[in-house]
PDB file of N, CA and C in Angstrom:
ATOM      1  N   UNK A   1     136.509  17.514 141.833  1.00  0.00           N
ATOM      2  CA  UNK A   1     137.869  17.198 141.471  1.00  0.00           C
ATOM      3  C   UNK A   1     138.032  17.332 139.957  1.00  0.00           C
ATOM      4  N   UNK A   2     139.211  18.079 139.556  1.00  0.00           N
ATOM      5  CA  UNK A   2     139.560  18.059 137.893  1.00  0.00           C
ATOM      6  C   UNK A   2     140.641  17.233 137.577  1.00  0.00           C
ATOM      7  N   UNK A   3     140.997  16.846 136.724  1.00  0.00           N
ATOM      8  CA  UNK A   3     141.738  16.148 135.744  1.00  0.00           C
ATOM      9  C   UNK A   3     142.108  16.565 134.787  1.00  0.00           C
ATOM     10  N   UNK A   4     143.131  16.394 134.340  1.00  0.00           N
ATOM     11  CA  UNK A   4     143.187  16.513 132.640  1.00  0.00           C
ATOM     12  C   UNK A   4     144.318  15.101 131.987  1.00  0.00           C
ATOM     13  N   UNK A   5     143.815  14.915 130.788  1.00  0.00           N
ATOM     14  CA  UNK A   5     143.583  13.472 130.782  1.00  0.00           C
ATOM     15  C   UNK A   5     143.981  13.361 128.804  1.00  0.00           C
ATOM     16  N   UNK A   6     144.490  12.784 128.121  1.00  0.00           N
ATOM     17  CA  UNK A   6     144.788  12.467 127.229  1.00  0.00           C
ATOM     18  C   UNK A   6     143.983  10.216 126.680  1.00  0.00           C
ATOM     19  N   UNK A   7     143.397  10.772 126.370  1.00  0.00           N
ATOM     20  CA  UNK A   7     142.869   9.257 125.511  1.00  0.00           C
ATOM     21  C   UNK A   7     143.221   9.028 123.828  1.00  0.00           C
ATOM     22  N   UNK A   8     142.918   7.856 123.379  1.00  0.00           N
ATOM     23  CA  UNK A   8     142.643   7.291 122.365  1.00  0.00           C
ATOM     24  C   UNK A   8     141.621   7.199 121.940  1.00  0.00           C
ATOM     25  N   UNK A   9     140.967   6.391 120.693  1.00  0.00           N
ATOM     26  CA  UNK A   9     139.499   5.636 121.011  1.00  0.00           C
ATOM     27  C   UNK A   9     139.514   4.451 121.470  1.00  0.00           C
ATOM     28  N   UNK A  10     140.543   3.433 121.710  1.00  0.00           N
ATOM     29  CA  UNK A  10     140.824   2.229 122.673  1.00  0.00           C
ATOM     30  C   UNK A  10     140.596   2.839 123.971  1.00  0.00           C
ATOM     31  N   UNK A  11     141.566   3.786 124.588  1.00  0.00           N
ATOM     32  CA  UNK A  11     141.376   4.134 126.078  1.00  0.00           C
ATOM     33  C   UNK A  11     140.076   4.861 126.486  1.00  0.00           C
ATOM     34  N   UNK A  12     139.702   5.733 125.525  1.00  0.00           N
ATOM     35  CA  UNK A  12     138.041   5.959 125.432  1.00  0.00           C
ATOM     36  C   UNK A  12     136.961   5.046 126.072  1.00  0.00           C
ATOM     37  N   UNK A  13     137.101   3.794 125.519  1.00  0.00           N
ATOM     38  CA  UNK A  13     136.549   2.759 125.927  1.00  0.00           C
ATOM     39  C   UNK A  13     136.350   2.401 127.140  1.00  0.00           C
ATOM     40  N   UNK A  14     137.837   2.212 128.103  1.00  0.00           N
ATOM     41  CA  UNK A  14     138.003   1.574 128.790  1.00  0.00           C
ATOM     42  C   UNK A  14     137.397   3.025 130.006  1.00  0.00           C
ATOM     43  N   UNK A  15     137.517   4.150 129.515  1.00  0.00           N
ATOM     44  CA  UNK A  15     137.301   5.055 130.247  1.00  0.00           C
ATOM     45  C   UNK A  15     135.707   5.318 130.542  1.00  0.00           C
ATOM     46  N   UNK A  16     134.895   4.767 129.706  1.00  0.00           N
ATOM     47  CA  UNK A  16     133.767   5.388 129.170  1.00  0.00           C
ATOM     48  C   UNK A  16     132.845   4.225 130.512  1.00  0.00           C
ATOM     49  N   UNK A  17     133.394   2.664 130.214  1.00  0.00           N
ATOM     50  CA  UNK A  17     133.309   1.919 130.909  1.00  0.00           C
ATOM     51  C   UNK A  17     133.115   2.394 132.505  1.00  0.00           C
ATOM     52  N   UNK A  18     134.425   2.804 132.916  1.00  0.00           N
ATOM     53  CA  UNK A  18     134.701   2.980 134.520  1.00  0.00           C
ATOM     54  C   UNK A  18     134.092   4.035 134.559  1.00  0.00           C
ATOM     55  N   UNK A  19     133.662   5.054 133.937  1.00  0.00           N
ATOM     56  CA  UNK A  19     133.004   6.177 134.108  1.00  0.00           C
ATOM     57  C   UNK A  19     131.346   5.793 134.430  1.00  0.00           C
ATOM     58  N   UNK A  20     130.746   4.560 133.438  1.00  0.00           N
ATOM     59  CA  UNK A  20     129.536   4.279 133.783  1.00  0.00           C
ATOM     60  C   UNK A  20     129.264   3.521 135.067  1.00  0.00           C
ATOM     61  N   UNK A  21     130.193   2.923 135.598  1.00  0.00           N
ATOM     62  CA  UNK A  21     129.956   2.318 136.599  1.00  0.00           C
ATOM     63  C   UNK A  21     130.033   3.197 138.450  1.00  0.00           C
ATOM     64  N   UNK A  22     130.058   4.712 138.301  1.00  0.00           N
ATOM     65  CA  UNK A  22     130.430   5.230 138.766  1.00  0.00           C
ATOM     66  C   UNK A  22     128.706   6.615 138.971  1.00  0.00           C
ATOM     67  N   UNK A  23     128.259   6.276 140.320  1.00  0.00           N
ATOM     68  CA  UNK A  23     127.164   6.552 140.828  1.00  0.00           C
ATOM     69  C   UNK A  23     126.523   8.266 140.746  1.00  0.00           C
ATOM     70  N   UNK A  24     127.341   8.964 140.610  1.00  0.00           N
ATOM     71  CA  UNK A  24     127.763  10.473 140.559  1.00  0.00           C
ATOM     72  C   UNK A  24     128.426  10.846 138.919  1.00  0.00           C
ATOM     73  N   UNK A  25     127.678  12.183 138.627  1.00  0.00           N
ATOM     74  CA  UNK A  25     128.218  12.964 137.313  1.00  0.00           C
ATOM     75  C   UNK A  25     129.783  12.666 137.240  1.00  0.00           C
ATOM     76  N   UNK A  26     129.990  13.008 136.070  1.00  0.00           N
ATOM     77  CA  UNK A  26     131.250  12.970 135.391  1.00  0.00           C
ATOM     78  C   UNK A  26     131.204  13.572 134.310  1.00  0.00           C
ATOM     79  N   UNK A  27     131.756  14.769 133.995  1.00  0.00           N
ATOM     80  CA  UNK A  27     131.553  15.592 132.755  1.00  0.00           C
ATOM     81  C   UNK A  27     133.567  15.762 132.195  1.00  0.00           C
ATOM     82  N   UNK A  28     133.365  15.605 131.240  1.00  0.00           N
ATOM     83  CA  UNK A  28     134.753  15.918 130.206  1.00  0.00           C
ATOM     84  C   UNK A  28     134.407  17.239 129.543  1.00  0.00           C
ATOM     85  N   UNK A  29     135.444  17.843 129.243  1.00  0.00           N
ATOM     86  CA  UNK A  29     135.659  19.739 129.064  1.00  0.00           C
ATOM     87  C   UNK A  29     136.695  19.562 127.797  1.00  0.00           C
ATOM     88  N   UNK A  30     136.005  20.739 126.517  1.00  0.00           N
ATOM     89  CA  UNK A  30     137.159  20.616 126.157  1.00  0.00           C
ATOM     90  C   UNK A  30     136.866  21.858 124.983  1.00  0.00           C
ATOM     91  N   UNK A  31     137.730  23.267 125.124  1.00  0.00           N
ATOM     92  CA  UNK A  31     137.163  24.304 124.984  1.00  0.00           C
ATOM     93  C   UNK A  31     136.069  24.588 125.749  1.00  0.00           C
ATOM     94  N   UNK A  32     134.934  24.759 124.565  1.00  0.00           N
ATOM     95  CA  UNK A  32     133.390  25.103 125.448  1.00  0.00           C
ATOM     96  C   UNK A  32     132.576  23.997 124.897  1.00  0.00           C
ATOM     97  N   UNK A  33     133.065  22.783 124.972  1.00  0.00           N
ATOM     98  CA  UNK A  33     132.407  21.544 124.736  1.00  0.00           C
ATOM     99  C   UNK A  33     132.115  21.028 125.985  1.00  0.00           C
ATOM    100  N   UNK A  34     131.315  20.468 126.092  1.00  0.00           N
ATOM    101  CA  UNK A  34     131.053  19.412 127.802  1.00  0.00           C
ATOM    102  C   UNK A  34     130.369  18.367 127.427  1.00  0.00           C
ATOM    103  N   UNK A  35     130.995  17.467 127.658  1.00  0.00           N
ATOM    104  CA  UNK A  35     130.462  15.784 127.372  1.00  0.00           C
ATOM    105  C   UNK A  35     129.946  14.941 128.560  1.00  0.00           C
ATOM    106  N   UNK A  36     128.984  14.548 128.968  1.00  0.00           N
ATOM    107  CA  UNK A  36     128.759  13.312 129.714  1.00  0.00           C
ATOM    108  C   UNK A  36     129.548  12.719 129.269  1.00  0.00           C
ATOM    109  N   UNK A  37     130.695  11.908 130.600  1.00  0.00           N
ATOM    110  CA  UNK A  37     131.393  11.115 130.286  1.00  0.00           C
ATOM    111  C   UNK A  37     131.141   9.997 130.349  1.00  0.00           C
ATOM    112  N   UNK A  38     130.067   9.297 130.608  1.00  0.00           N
ATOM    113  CA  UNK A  38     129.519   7.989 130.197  1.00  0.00           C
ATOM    114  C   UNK A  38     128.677   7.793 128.749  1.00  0.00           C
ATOM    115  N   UNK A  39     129.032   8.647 127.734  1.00  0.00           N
ATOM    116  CA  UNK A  39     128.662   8.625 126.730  1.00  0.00           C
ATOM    117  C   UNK A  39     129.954   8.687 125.443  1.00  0.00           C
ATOM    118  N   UNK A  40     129.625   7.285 125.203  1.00  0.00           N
ATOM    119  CA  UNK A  40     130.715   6.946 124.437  1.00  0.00           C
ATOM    120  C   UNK A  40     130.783   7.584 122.891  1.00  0.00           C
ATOM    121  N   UNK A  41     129.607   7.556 122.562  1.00  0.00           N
ATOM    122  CA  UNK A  41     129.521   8.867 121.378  1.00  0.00           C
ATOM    123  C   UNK A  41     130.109  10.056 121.325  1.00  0.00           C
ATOM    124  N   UNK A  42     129.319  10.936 122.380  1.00  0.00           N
ATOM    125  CA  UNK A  42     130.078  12.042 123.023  1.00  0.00           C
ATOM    126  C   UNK A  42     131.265  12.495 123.474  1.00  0.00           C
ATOM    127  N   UNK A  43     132.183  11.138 123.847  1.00  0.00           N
ATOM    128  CA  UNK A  43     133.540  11.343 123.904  1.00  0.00           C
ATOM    129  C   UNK A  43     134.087  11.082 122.395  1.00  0.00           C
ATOM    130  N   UNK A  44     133.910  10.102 121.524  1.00  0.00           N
ATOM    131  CA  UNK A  44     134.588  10.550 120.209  1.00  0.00           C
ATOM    132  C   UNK A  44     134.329  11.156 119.803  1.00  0.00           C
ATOM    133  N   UNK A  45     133.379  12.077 119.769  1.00  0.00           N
ATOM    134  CA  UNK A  45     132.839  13.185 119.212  1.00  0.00           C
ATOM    135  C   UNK A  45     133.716  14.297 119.458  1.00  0.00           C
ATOM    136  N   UNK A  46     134.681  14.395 120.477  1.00  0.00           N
ATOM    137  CA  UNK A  46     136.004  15.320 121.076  1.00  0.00           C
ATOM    138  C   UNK A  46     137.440  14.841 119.830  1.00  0.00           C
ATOM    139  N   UNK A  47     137.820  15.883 119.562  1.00  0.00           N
ATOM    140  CA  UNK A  47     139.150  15.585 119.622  1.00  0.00           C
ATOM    141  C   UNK A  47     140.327  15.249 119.889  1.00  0.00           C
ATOM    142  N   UNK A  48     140.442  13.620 120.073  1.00  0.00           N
ATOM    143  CA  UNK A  48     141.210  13.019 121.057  1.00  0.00           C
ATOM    144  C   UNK A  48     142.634  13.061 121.198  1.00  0.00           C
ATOM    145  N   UNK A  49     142.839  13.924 119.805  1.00  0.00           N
ATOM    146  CA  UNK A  49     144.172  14.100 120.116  1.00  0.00           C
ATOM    147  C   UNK A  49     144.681  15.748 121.071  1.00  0.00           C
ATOM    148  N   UNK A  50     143.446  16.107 121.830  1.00  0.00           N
ATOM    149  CA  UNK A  50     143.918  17.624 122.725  1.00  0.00           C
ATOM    150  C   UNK A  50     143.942  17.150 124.151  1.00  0.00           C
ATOM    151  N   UNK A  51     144.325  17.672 125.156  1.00  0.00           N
ATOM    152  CA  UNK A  51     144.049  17.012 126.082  1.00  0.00           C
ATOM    153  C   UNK A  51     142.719  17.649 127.071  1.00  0.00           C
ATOM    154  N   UNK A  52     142.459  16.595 127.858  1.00  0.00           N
ATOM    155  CA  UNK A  52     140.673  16.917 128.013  1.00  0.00           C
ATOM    156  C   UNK A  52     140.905  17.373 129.550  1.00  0.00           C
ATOM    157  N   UNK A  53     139.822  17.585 129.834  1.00  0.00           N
ATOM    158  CA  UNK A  53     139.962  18.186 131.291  1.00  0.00           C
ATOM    159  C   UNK A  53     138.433  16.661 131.925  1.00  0.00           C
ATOM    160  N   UNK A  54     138.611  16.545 132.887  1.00  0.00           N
ATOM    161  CA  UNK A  54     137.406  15.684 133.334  1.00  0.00           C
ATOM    162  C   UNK A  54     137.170  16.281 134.844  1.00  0.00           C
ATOM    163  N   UNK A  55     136.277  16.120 134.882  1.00  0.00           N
ATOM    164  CA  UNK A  55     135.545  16.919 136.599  1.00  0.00           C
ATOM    165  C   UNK A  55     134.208  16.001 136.977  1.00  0.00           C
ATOM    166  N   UNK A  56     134.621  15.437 138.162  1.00  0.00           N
ATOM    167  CA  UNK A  56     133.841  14.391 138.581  1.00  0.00           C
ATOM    168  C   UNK A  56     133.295  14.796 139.957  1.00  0.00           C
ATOM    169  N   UNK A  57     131.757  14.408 140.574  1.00  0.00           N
ATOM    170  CA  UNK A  57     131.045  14.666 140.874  1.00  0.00           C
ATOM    171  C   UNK A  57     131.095  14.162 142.250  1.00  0.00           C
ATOM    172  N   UNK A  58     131.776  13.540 142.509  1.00  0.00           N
ATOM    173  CA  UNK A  58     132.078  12.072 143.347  1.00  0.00           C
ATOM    174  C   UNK A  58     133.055  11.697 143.798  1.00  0.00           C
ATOM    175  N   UNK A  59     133.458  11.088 144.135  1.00  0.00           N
ATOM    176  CA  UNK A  59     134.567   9.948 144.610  1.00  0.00           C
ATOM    177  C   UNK A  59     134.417   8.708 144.087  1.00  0.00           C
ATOM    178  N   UNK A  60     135.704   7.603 143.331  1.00  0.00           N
ATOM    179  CA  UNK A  60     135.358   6.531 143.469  1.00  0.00           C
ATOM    180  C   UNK A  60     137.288   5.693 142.971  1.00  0.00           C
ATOM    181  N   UNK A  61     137.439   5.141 143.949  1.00  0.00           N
ATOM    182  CA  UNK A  61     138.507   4.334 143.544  1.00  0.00           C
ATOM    183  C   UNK A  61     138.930   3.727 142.489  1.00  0.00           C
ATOM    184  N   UNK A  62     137.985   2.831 141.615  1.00  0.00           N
ATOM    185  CA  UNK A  62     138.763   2.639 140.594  1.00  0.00           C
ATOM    186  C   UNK A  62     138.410   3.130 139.835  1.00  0.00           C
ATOM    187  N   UNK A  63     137.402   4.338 139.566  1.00  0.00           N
ATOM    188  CA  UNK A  63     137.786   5.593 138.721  1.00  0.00           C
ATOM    189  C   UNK A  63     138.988   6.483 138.636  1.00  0.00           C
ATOM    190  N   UNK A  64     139.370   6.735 139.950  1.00  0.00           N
ATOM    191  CA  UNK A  64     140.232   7.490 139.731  1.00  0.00           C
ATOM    192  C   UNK A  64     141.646   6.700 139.261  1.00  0.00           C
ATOM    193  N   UNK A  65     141.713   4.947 139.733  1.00  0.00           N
ATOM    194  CA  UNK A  65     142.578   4.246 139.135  1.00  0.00           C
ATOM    195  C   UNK A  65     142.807   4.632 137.543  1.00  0.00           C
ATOM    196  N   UNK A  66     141.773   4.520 136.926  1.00  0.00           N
ATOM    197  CA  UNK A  66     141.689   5.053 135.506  1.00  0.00           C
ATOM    198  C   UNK A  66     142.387   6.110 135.328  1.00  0.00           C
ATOM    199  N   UNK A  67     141.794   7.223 135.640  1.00  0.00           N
ATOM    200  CA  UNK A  67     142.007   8.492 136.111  1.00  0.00           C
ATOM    201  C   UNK A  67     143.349   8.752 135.771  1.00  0.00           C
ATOM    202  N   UNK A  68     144.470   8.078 136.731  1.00  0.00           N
ATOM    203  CA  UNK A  68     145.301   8.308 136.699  1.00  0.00           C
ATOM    204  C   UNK A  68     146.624   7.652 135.675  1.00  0.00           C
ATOM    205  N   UNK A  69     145.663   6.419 135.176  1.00  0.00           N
ATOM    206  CA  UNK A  69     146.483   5.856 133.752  1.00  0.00           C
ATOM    207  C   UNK A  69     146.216   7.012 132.789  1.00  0.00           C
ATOM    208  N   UNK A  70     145.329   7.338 132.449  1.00  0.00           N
ATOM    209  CA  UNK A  70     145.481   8.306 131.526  1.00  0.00           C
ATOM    210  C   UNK A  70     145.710  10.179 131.296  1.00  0.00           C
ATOM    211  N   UNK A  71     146.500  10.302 132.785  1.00  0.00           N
ATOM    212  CA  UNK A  71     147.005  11.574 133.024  1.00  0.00           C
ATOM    213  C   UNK A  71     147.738  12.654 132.222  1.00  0.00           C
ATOM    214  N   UNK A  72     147.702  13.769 131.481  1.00  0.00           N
ATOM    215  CA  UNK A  72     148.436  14.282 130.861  1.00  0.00           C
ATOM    216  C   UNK A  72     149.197  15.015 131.300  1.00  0.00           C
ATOM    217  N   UNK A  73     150.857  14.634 130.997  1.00  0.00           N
ATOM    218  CA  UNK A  73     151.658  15.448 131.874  1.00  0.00           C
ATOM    219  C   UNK A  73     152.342  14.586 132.202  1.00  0.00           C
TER     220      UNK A  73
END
């Protein structure tokens, strides 16, 4: 499943969070960057003001709850 997704470094947080708790990969895209998205370094390390693409490995409910607070578009 893809996403594309607009954060902060506050929503970063909260994202980085629900992303670790979540049993299956999760990678963030952005150009030809690819971040583990349970790596909170690695996501500020993006330019948070573009919007990101996320592609998850898995299924999980209140990931995608997240997911969908921070939707771009």
């Amino acid at each position: 499943m893809e996403k594309q997704i607009k954060l902060d470094e506050k929503s970063a947080q909260e994202f980085v969070s629900a992303a670790s708790k979540c049993k299956f990969d999760i990678d963030v895209f952005y150009n030809r960057i690819i971040i583990d998205a349970k790596s909170i370094l690695g996501l500020l390390s993006l330019d948070l003001t573009k919007t990101l693409t996320v592609k998850c490995y898995g299924e999980d409910e209140d990931f995608n709850r997240v997911l969908s607070k921070y939707a771009a578009g």
